[in-house]
C-alpha atoms as a PDB file:
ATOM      1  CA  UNK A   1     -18.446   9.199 -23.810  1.00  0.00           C
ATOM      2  CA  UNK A   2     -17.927  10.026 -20.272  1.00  0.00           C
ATOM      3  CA  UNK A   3     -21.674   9.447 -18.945  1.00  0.00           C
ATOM      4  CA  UNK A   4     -24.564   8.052 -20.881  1.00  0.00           C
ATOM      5  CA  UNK A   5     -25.586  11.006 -22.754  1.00  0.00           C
ATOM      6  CA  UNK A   6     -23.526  13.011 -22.103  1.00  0.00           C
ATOM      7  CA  UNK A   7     -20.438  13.796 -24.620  1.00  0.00           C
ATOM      8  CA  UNK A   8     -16.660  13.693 -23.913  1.00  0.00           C
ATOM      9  CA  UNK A   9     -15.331  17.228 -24.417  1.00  0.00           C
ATOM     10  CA  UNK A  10     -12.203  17.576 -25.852  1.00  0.00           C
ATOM     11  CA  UNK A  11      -9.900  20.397 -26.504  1.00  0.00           C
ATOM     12  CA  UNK A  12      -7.756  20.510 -29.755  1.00  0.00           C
ATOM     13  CA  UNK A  13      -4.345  22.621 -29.818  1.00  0.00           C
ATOM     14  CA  UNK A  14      -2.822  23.091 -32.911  1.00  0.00           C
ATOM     15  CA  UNK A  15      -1.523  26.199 -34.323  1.00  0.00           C
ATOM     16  CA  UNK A  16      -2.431  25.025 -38.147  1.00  0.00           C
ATOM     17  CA  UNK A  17      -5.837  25.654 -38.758  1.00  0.00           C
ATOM     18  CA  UNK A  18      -5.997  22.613 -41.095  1.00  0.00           C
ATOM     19  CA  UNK A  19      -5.072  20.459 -38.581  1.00  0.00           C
ATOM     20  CA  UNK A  20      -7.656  21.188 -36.310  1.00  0.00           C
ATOM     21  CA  UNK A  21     -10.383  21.258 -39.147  1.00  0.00           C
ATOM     22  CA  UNK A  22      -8.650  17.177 -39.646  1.00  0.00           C
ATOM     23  CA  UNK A  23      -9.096  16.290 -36.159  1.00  0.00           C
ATOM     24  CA  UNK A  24     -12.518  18.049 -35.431  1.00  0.00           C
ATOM     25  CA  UNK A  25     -13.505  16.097 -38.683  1.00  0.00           C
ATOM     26  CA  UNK A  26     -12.389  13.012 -37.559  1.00  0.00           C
ATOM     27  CA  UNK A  27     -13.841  12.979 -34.345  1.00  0.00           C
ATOM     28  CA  UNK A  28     -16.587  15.552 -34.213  1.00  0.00           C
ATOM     29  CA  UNK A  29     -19.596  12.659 -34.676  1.00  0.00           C
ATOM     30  CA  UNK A  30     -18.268  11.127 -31.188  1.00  0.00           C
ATOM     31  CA  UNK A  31     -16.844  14.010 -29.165  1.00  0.00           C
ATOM     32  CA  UNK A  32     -17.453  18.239 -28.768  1.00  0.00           C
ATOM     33  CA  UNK A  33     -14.416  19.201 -30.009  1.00  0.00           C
ATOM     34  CA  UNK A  34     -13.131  22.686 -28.675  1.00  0.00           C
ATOM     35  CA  UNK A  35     -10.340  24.366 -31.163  1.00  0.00           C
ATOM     36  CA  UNK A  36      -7.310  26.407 -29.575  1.00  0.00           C
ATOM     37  CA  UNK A  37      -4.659  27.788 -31.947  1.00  0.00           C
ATOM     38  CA  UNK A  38      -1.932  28.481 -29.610  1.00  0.00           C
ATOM     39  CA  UNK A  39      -0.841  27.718 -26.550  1.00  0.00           C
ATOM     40  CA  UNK A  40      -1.984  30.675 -24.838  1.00  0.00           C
ATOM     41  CA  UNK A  41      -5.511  30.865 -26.172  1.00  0.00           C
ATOM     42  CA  UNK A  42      -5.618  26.891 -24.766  1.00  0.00           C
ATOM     43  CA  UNK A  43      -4.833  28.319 -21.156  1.00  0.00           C
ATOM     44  CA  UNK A  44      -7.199  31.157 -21.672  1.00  0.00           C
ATOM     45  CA  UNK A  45      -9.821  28.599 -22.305  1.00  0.00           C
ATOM     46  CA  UNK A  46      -9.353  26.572 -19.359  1.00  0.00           C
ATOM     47  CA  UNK A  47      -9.664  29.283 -17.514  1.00  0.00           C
ATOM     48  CA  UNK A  48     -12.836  30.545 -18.425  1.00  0.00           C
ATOM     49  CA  UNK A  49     -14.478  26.938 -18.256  1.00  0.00           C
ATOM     50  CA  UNK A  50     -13.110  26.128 -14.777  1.00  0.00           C
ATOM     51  CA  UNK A  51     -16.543  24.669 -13.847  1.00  0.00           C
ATOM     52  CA  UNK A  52     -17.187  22.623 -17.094  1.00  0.00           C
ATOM     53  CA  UNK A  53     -13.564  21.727 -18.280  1.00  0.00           C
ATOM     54  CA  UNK A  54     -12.727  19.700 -21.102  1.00  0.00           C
ATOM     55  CA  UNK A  55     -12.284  16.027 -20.583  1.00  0.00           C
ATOM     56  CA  UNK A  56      -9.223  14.963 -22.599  1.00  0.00           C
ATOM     57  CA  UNK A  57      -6.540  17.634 -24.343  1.00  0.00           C
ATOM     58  CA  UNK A  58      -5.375  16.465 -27.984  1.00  0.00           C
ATOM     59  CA  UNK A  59      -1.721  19.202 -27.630  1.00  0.00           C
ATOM     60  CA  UNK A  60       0.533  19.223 -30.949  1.00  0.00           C
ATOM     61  CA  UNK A  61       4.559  19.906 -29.506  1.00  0.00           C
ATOM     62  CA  UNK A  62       5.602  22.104 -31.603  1.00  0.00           C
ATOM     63  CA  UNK A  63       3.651  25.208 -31.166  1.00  0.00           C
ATOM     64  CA  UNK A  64       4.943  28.327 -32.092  1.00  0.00           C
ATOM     65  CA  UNK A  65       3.516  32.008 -30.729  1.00  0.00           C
ATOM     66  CA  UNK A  66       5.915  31.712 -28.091  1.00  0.00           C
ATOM     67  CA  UNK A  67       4.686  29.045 -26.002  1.00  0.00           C
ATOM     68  CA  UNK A  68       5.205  25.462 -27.337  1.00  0.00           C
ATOM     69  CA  UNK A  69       3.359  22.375 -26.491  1.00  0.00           C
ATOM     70  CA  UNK A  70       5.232  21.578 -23.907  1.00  0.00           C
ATOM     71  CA  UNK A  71       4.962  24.739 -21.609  1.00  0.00           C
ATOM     72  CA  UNK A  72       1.358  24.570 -22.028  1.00  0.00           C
ATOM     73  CA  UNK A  73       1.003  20.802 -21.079  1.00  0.00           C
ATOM     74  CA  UNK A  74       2.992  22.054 -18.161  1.00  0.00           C
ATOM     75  CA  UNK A  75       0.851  24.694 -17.024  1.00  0.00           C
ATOM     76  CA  UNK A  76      -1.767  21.887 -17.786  1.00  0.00           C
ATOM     77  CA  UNK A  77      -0.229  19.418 -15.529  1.00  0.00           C
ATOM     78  CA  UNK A  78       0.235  22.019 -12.357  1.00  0.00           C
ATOM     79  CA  UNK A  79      -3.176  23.512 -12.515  1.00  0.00           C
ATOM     80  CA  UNK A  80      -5.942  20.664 -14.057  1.00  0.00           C
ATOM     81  CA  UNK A  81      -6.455  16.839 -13.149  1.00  0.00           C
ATOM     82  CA  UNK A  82      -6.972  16.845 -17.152  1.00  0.00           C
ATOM     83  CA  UNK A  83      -5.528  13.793 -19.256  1.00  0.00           C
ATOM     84  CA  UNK A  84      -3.122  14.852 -21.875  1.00  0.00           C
ATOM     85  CA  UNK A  85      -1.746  13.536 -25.036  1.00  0.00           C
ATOM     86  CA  UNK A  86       0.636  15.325 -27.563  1.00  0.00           C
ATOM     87  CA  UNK A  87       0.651  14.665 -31.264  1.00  0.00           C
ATOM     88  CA  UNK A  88       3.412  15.374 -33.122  1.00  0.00           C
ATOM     89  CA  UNK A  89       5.365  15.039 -36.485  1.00  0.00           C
ATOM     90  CA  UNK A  90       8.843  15.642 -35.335  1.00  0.00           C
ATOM     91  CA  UNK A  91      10.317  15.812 -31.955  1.00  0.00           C
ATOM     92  CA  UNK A  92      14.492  16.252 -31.077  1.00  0.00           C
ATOM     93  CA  UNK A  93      15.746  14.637 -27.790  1.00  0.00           C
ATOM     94  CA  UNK A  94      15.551  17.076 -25.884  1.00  0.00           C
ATOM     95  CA  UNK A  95      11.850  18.127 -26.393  1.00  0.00           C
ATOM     96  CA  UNK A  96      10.824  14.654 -25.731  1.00  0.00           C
ATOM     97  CA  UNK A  97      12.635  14.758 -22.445  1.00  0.00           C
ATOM     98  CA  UNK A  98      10.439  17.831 -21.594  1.00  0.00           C
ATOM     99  CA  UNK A  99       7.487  16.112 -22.592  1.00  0.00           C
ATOM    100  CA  UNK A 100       7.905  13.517 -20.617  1.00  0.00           C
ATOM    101  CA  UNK A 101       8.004  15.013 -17.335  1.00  0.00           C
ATOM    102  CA  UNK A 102       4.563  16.050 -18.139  1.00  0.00           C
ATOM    103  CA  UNK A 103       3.560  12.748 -17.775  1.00  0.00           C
ATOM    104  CA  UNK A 104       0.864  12.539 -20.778  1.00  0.00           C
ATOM    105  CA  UNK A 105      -1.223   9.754 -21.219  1.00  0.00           C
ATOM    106  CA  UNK A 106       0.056   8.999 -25.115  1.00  0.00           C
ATOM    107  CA  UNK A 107       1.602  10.148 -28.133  1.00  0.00           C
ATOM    108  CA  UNK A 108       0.377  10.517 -31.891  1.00  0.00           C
ATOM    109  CA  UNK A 109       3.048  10.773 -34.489  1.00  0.00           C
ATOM    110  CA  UNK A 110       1.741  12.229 -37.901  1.00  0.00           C
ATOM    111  CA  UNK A 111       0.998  11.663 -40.206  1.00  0.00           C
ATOM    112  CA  UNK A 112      -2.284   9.302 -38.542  1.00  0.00           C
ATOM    113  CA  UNK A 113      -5.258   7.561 -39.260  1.00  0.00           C
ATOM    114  CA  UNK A 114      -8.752   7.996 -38.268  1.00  0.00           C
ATOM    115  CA  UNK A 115      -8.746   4.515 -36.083  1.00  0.00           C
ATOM    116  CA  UNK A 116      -5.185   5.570 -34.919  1.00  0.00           C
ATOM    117  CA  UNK A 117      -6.751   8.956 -33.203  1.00  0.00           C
ATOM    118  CA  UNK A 118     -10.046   7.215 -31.660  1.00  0.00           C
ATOM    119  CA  UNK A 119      -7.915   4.141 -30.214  1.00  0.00           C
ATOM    120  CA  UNK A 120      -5.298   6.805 -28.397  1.00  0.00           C
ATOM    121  CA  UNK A 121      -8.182   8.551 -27.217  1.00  0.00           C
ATOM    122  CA  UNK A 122     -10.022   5.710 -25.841  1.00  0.00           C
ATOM    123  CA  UNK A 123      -6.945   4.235 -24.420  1.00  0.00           C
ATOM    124  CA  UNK A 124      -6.203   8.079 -22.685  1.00  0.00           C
ATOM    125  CA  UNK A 125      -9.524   8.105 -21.344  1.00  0.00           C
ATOM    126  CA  UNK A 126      -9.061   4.734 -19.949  1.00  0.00           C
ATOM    127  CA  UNK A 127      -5.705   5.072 -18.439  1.00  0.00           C
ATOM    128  CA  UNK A 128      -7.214   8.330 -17.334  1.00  0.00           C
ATOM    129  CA  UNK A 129     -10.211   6.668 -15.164  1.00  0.00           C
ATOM    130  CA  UNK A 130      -8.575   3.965 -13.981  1.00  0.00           C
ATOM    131  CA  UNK A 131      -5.953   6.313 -12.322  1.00  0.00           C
ATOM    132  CA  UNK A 132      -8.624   8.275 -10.984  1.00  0.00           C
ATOM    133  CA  UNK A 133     -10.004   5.175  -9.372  1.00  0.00           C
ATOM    134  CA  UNK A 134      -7.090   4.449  -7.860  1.00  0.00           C
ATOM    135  CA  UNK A 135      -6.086   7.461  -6.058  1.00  0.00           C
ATOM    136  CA  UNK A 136      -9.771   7.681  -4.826  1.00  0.00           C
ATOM    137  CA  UNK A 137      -9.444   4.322  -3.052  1.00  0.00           C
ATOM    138  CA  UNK A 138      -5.896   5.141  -2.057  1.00  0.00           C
ATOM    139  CA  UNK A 139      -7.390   8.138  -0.073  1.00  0.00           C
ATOM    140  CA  UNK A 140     -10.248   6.146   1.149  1.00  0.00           C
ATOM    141  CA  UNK A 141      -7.830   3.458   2.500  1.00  0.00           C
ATOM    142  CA  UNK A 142      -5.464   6.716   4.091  1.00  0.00           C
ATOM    143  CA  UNK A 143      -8.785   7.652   5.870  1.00  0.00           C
ATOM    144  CA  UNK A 144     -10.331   4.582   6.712  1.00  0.00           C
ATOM    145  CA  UNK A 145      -6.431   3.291   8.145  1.00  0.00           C
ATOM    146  CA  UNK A 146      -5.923   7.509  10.096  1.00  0.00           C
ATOM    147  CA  UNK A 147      -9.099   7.059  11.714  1.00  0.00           C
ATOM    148  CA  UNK A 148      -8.620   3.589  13.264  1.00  0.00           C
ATOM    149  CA  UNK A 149      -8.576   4.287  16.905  1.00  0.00           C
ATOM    150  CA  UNK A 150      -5.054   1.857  16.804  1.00  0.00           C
ATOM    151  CA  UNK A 151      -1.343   2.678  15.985  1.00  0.00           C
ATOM    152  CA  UNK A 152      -0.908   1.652  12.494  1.00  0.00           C
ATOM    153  CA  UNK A 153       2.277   0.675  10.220  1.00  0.00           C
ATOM    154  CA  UNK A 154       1.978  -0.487   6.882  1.00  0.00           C
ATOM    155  CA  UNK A 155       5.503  -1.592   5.334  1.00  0.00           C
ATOM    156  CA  UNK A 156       6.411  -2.584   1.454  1.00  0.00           C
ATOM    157  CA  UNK A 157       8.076  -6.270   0.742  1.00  0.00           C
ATOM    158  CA  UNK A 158      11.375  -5.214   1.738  1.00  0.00           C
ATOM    159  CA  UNK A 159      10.188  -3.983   5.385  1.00  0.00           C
ATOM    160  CA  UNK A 160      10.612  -0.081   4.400  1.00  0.00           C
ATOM    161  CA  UNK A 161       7.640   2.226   6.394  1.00  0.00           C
ATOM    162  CA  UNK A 162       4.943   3.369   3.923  1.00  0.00           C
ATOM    163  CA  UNK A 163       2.218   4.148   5.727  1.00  0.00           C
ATOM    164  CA  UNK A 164       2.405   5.634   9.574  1.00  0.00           C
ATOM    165  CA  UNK A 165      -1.362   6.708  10.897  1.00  0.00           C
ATOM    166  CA  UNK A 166      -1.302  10.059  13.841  1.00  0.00           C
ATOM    167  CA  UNK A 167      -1.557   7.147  16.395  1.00  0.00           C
ATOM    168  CA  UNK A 168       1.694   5.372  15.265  1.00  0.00           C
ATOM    169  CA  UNK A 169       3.005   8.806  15.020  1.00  0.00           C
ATOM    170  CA  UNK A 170       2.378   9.752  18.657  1.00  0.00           C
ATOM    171  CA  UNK A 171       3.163   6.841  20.487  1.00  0.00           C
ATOM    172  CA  UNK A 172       6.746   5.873  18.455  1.00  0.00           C
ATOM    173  CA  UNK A 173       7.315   9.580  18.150  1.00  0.00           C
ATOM    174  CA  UNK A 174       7.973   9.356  14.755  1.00  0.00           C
ATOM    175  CA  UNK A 175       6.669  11.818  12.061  1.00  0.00           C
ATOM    176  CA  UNK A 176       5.142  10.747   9.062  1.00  0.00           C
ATOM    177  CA  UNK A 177       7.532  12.252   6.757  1.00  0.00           C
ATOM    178  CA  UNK A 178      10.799  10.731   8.599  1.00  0.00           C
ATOM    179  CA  UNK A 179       9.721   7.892   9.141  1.00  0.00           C
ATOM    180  CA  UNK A 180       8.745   7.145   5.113  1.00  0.00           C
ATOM    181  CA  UNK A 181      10.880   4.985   3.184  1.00  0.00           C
ATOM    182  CA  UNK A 182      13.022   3.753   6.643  1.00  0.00           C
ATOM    183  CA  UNK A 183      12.847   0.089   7.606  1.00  0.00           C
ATOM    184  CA  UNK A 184      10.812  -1.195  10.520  1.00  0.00           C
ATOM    185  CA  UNK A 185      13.095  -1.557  12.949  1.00  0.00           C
ATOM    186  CA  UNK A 186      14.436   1.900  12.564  1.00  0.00           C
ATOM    187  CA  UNK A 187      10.672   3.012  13.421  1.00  0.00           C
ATOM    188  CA  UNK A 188       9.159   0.232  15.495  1.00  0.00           C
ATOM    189  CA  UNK A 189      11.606  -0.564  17.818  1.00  0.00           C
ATOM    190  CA  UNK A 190      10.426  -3.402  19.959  1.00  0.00           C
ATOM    191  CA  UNK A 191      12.204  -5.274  23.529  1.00  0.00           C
ATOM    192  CA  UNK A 192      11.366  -7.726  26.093  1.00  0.00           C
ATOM    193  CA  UNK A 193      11.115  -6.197  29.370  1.00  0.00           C
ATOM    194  CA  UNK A 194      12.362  -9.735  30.615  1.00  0.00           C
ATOM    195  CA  UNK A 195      16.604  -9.633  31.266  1.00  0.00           C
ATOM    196  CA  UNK A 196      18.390 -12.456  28.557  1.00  0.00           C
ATOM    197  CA  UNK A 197      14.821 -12.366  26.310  1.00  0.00           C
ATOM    198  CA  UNK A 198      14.855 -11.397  22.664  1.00  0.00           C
ATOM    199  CA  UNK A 199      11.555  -9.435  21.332  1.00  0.00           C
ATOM    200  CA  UNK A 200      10.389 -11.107  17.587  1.00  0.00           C
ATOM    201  CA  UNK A 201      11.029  -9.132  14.500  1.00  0.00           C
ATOM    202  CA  UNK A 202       7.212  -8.585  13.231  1.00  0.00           C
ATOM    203  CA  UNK A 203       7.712  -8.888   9.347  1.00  0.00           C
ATOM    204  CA  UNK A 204       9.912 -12.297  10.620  1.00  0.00           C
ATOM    205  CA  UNK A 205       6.949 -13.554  12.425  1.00  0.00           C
ATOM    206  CA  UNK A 206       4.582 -12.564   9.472  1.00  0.00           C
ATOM    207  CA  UNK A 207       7.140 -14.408   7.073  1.00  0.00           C
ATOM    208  CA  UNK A 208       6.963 -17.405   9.277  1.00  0.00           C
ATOM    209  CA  UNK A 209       3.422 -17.805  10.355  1.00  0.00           C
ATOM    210  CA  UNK A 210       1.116 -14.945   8.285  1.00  0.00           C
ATOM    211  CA  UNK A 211      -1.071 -12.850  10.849  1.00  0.00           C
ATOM    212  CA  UNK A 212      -0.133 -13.135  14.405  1.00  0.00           C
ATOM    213  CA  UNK A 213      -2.037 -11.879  17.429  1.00  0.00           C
ATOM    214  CA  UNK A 214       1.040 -10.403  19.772  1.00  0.00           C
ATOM    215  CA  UNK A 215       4.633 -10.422  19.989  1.00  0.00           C
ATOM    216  CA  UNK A 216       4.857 -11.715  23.156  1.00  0.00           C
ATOM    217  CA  UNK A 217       3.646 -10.962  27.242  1.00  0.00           C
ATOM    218  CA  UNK A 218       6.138  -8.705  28.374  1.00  0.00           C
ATOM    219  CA  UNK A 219       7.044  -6.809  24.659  1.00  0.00           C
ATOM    220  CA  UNK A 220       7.718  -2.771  25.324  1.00  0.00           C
ATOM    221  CA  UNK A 221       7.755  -0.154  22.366  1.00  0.00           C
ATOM    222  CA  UNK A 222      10.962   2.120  22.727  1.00  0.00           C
ATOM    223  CA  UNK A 223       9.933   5.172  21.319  1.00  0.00           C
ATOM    224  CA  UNK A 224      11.912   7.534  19.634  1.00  0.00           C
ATOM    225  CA  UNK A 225      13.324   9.661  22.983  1.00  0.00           C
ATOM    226  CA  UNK A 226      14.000   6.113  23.849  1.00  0.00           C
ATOM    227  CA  UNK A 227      10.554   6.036  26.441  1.00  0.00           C
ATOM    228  CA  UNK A 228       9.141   2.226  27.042  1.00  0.00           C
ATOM    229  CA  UNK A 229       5.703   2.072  26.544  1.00  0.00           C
ATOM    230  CA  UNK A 230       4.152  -1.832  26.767  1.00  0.00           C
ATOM    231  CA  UNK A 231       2.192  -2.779  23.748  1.00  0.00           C
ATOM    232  CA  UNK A 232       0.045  -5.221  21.958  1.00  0.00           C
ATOM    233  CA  UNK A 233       0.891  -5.755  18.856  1.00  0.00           C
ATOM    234  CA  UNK A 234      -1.103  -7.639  15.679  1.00  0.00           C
ATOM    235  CA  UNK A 235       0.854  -8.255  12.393  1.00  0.00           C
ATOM    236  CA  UNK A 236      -0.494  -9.297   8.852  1.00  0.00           C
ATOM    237  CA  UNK A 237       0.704  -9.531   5.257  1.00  0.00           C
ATOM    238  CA  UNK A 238      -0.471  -7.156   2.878  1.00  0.00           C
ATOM    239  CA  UNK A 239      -1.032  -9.505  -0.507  1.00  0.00           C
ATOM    240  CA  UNK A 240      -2.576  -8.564  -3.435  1.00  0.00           C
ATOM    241  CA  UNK A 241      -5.238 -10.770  -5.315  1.00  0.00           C
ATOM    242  CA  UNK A 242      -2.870 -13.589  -6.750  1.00  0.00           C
ATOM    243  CA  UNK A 243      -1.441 -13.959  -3.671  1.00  0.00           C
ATOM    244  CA  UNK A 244       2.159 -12.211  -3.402  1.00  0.00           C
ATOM    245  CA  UNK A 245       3.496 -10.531  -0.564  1.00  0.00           C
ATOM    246  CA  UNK A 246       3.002  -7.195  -1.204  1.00  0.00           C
ATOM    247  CA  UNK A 247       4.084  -5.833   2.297  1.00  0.00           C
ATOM    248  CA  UNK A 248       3.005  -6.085   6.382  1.00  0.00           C
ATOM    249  CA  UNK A 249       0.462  -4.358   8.302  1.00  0.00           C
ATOM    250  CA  UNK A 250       1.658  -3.540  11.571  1.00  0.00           C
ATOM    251  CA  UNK A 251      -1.078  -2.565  14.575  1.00  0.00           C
ATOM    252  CA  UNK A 252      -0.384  -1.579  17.886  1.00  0.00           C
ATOM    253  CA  UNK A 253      -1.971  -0.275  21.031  1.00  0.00           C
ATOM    254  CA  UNK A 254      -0.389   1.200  24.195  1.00  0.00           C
ATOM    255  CA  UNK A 255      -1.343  -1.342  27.237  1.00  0.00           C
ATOM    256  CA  UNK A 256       0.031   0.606  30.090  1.00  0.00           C
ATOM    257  CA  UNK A 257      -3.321   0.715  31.951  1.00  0.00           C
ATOM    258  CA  UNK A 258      -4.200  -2.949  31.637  1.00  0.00           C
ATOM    259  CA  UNK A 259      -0.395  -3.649  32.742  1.00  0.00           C
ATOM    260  CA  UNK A 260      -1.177  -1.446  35.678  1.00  0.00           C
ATOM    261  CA  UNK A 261      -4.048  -3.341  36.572  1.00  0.00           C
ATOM    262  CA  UNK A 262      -2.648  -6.689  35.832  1.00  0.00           C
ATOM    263  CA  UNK A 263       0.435  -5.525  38.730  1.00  0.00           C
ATOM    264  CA  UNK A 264      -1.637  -4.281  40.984  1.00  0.00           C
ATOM    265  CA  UNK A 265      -4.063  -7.117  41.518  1.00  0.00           C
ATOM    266  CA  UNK A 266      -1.051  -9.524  41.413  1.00  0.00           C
ATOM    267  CA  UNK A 267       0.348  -7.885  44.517  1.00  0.00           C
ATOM    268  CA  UNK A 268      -2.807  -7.474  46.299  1.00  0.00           C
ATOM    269  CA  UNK A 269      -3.072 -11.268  45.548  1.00  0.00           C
ATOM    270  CA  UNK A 270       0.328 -12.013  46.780  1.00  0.00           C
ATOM    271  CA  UNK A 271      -0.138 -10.027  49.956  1.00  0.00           C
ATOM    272  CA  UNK A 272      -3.021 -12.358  51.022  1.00  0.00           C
ATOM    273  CA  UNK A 273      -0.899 -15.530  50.636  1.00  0.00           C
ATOM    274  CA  UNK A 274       1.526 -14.218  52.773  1.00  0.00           C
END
């Protein structure tokens, strides 16, 4: 069931009418079970449900009618966010391949039993939602981390880029899609403005002391046309619930004003002690 009340459709392919009689038999107490015979008449009904598809697709391989399993899942794959999973009796190499660059959610050799079916389908549906889930709160996190008013880099354990917000973008001059999958220092190139002084490495400093407010007074970005741009910088460890280092988070905001001020006032001050 997807929602109290409300029954989990699911759409049967099988070109032997038997077998889909067996399956709507076996599940037809728990589920709405919508029969296709082909291939093509499955497409056909997705299309004319569009608004109200199916929740789950039961798809045997080895459909004949010119279109098997495969090829449909396919279609399936490029056009619905629909959890699929085949069931089949016998499957060479080289269909299984195909099948699994459709990336279904299970397999069901024949013959099967009853408790078989229902625990693949439950499982599906499962694997399904909690999938779902995941990309949601992988776009809220993209949203919430693009509309921080701050520069923001996000890195994996080994120090490669995986996340660069439109503010990280502008002021390193990198694009998203270079800069994914580089390592840090490729991207976030940081100096001391001060002659003989070494800038820290920011997933080093993370290692060493976890988050860390600033790399240090006098720390410049050098973007990627090799401009110097003076910077803050915050770094933190990206861990996930039993503690291992999952990545670092990498924040940054361009301080060229404040420096401005900071100069300015210092050499008013030092022309009045002279």
């Amino acid at each position: 069931m997807t929602d109290e009340g409300i029954r989990t459709k699911i759409l049967v392919v099988d070109d032997e009418p038997d077998n889909v009689e067996l399956l709507t038999a076996y599940l037809l107490n728990d589920y709405d079970i919508i029969p296709a015979y082909s291939g093509s008449e499955a497409l056909d009904i997705l299309k004319s449900c569009e608004d109200d598809l199916p929740d789950l697709i039961l798809m045997d391989i080895m459909l004949k009618d010119g279109m098997d399993g495969v090829e449909a899942a396919h279609f399936v794959k490029l056009n619905y966010d629909i959890p699929l999973v085949y069931i089949t009796a016998y499957a060479d190499d080289n269909i299984m391949r195909r099948a699994k660059l459709t990336e279904p959610f299970g397999y069901i050799l024949k013959p099967f039993e009853e408790s078989e079916l229902r625990t693949n389908i439950e499982i599906a549906l499962y694997k399904y939602e909690m999938e779902r889930r995941l990309k949601e709160s992988k776009k809220w996190l993209t949203a919430v981390l693009n509309s921080i008013g701050d520069a923001v880099i996000a890195t994996d354990e080994e120090g490669l880029v995986k996340f660069i917000n439109p503010f990280a973008e502008a002021l390193t001059g990198w694009d998203q899609a270079e800069a994914i999958g580089l390592p840090l220092s490729e991207v976030f190139v940081v100096e001391n403005e001060v002659p003989g002084e070494k800038a820290d490495d920011p997933i080093q400093k993370v290692m060493k002391e976890g988050m860390f407010y600033g790399l240090g007074s006098h720390t410049v970005l050098v973007t990627k046309n090799k401009t110097q741009i003076p910077v803050d910088v915050i770094g933190s460890p990206i861990r996930n619930e039993a503690g291992k280092l999952l990545g670092t988070l990498v924040l940054f905001y361009d301080i060229s004003e404040r420096k401005r001020v900071e100069n300015m006032i210092y050499y008013q001050n030092s022309q009045k002690d002279m």
